[in-house]
Structures are given as C-alpha cells and as structure tokens.
C-alpha atoms as a PDB file:
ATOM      1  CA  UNK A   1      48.478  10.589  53.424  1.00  0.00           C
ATOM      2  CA  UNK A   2      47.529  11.584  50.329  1.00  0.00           C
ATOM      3  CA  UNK A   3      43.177  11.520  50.171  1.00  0.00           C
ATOM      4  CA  UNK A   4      42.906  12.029  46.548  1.00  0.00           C
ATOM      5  CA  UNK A   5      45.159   9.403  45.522  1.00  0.00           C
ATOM      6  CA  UNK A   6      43.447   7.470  47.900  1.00  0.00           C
ATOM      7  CA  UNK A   7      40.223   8.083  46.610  1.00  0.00           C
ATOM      8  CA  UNK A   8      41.692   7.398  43.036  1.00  0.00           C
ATOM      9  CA  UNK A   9      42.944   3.841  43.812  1.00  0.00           C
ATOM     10  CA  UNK A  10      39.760   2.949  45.959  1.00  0.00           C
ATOM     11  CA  UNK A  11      37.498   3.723  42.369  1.00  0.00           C
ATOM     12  CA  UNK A  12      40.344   1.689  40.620  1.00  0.00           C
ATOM     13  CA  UNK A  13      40.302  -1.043  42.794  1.00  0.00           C
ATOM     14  CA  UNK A  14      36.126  -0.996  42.821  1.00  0.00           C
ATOM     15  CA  UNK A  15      35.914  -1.652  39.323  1.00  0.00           C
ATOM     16  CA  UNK A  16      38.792  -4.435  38.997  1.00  0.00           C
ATOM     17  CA  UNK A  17      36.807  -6.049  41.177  1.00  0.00           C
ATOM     18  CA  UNK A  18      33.516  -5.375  39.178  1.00  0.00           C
ATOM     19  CA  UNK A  19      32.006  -3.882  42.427  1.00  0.00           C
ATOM     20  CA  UNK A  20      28.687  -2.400  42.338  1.00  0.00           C
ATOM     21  CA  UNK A  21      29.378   0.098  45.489  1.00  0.00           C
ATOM     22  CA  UNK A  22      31.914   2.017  46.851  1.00  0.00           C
ATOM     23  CA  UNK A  23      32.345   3.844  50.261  1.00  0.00           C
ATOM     24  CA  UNK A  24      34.601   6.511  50.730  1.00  0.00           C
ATOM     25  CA  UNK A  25      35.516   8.848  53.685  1.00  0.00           C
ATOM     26  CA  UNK A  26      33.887  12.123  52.998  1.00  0.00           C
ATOM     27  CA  UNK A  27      36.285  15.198  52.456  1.00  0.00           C
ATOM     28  CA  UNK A  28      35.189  18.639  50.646  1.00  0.00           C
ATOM     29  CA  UNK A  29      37.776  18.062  47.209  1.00  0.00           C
ATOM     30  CA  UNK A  30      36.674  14.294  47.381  1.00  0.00           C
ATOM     31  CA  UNK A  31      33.129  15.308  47.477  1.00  0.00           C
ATOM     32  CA  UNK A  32      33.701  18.049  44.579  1.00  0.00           C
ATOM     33  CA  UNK A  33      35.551  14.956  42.248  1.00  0.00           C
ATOM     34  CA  UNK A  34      32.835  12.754  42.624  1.00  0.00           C
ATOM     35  CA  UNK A  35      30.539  15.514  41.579  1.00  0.00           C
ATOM     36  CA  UNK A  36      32.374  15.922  38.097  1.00  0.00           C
ATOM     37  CA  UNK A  37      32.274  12.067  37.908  1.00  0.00           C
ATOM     38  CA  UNK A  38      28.509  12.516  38.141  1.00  0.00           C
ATOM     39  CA  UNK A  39      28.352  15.337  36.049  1.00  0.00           C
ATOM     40  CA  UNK A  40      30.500  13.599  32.868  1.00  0.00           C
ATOM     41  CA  UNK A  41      28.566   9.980  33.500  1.00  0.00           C
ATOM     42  CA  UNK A  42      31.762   7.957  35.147  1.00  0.00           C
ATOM     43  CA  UNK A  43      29.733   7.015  37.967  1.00  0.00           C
ATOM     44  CA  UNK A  44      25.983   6.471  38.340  1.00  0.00           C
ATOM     45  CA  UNK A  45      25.075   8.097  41.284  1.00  0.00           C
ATOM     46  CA  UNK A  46      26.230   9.032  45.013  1.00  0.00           C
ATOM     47  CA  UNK A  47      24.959   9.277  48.408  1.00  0.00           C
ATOM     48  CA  UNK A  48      26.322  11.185  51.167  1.00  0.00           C
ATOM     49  CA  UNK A  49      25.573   8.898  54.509  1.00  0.00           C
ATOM     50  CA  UNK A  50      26.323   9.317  58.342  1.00  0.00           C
ATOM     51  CA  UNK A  51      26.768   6.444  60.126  1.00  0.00           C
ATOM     52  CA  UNK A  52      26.619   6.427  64.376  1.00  0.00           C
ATOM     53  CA  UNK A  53      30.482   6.978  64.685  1.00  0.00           C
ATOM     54  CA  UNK A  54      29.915  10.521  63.686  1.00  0.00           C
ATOM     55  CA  UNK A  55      31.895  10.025  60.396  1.00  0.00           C
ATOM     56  CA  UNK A  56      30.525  11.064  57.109  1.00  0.00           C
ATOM     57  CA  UNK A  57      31.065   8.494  54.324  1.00  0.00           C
ATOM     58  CA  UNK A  58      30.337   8.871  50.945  1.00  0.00           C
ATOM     59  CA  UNK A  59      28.664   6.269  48.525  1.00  0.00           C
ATOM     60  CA  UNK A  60      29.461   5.877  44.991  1.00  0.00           C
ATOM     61  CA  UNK A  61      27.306   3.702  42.516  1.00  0.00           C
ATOM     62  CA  UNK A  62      30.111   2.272  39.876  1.00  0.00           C
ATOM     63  CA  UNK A  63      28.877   2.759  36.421  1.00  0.00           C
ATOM     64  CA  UNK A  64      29.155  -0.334  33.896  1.00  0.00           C
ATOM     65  CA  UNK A  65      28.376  -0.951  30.098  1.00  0.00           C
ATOM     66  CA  UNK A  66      27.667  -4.618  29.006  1.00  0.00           C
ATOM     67  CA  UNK A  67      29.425  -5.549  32.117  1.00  0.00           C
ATOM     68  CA  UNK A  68      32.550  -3.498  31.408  1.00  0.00           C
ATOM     69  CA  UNK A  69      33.705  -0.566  33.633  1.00  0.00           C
ATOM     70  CA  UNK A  70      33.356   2.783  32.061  1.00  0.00           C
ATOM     71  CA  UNK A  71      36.638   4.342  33.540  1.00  0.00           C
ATOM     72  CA  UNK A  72      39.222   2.424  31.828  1.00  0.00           C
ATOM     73  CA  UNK A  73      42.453   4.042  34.074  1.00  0.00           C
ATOM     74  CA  UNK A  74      42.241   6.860  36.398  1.00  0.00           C
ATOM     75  CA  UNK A  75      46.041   8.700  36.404  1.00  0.00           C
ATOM     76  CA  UNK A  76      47.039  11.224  39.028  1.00  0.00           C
ATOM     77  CA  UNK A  77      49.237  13.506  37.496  1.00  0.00           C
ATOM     78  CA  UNK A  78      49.839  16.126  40.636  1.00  0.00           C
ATOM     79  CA  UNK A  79      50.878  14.695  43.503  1.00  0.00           C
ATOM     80  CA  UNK A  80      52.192  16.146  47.086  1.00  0.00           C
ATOM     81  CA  UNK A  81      55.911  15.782  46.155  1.00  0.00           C
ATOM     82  CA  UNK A  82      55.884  17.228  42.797  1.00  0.00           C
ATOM     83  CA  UNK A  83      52.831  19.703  41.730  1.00  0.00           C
ATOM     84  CA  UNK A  84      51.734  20.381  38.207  1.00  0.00           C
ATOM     85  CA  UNK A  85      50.308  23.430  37.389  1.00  0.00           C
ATOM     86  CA  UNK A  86      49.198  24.636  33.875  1.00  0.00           C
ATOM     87  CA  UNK A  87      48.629  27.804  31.891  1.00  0.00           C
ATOM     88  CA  UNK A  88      44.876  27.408  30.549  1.00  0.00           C
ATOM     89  CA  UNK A  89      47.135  27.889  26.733  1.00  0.00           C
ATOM     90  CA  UNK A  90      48.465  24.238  27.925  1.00  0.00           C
ATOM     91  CA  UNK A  91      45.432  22.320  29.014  1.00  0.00           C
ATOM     92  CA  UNK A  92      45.077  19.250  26.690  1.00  0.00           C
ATOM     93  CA  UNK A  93      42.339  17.474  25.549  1.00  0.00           C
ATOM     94  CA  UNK A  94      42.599  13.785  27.149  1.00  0.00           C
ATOM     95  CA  UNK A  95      42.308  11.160  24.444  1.00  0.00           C
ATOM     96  CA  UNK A  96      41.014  13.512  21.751  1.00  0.00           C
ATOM     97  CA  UNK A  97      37.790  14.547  24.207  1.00  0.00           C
ATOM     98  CA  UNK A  98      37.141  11.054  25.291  1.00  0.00           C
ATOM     99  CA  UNK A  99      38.569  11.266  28.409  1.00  0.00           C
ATOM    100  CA  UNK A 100      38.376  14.326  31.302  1.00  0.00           C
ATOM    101  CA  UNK A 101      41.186  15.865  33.409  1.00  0.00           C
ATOM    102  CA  UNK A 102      40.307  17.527  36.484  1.00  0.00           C
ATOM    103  CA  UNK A 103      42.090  20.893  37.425  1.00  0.00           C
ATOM    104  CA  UNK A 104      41.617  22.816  40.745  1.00  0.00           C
ATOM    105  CA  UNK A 105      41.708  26.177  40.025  1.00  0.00           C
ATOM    106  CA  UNK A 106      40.984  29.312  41.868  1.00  0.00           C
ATOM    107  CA  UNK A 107      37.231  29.216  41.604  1.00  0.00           C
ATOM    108  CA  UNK A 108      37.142  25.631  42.510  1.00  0.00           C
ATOM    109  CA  UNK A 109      37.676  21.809  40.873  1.00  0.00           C
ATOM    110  CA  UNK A 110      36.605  21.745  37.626  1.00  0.00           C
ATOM    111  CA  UNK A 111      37.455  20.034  34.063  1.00  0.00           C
ATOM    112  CA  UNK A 112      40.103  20.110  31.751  1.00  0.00           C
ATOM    113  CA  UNK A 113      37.747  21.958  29.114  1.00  0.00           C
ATOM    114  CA  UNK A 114      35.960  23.972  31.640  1.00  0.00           C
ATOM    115  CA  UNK A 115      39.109  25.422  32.570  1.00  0.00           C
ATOM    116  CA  UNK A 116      40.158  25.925  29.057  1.00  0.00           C
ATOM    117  CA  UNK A 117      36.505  27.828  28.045  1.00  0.00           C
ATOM    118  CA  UNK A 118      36.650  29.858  30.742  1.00  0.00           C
ATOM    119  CA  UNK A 119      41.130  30.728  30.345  1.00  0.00           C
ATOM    120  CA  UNK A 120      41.481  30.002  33.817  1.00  0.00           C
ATOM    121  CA  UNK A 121      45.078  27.558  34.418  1.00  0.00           C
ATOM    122  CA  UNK A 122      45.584  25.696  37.839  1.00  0.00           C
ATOM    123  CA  UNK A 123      46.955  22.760  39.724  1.00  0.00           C
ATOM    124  CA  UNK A 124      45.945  19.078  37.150  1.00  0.00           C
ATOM    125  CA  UNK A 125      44.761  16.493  39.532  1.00  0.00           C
ATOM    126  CA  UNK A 126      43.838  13.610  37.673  1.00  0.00           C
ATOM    127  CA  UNK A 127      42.854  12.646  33.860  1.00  0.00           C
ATOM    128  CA  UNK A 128      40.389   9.639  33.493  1.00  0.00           C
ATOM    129  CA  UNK A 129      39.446   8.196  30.680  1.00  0.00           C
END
C-alpha cells in the first residue's frame, strides 16, 4: 500500500469532515511532509505520540480560516505505478505561488521552489493548494 497517498486522502478526508484532529501512522517521508505543511502554514501544528502498542502515531492540528479549510485539494502526481520525475528547468509554480508541490530529491523532501532555488530536479509527490 501506498503510505503517502494514504496520508494524502486521510488530510482530505479530515477536512471534508471539518475535523479538528488527525492521527496518522508515523513513517520518516510522512513525518518530513507534515513538516513542510508546518513550515508553509497548511496545518497548525503536530505532535509525535506513542501509545502502549509500541506504535508511533502522529497528530496533526487541521488549520481553518472563518471555518473554511485552508488546503482546498491535495493531488498526488507520482505514484508507485507511474513515477514523475523533473529537471529543476521544469518545476512549476502551483497556482501562480499560491499553492506548494513537494519534490523528494536527493538531499531530502522539499518544495517545489526550494528545489527550483537551489537547481536540484527529483521525484514530484504531491501539489496542494
């Protein structure tokens, strides 16, 4: 199974349903994701909890504006059956700089722009906007 797309539709399906918190199972590229969330204000905060079952969890606080979600759609672009990888000459801007794509590059997960800035290309995950 695929855990980012997982992860992806779990955030989806949080704020559809206008739900305040989130748990997720805890995985290193999940972890790194939810840190660029933090870092670009899509979610408000997270928490990294163990529970007794010796499973890590992590615990996202969904972000809203004037009770409306601040990720409109979350798209996975690269998926297990058919990777995308770009040249850092063909890294986009998502919705004119409104929106963020995450790229997993060589020195680690990072933004579309990030990427771009420093001309390193890689594998797209995901744009949200």
């Amino acid at each position: 199974m695929d855990n980012i797309s997982n992860f992806l539709t779990i955030i989806r399906n949080g704020y559809n349903v206008k739900k305040k918190y989130i748990k997720v199972n805890y995985s290193n590229i999940i972890l790194s994701i939810v840190k660029i969330l933090y870092r670009n204000k899509y979610i408000k905060l997270y928490k990294i909890y163990n529970n007794k079952n010796k499973y890590k969890k992590i615990i996202i606080s969904l972000k809203y504006i004037n009770k409306l979600s601040v990720i409109n759609k979350i798209i996975r672009i690269s998926k297990p059956s058919n990777r995308k990888y770009l040249k850092y000459k063909n890294i986009k801007k998502v919705l004119n700089g409104y929106g963020i794509s995450i790229i997993s590059t060589s020195f680690g997960l990072m933004t579309g722009y990030e990427a771009f800035s420093k001309k390193i290309g890689g594998e797209i995950l995901c744009i949200i906007y």
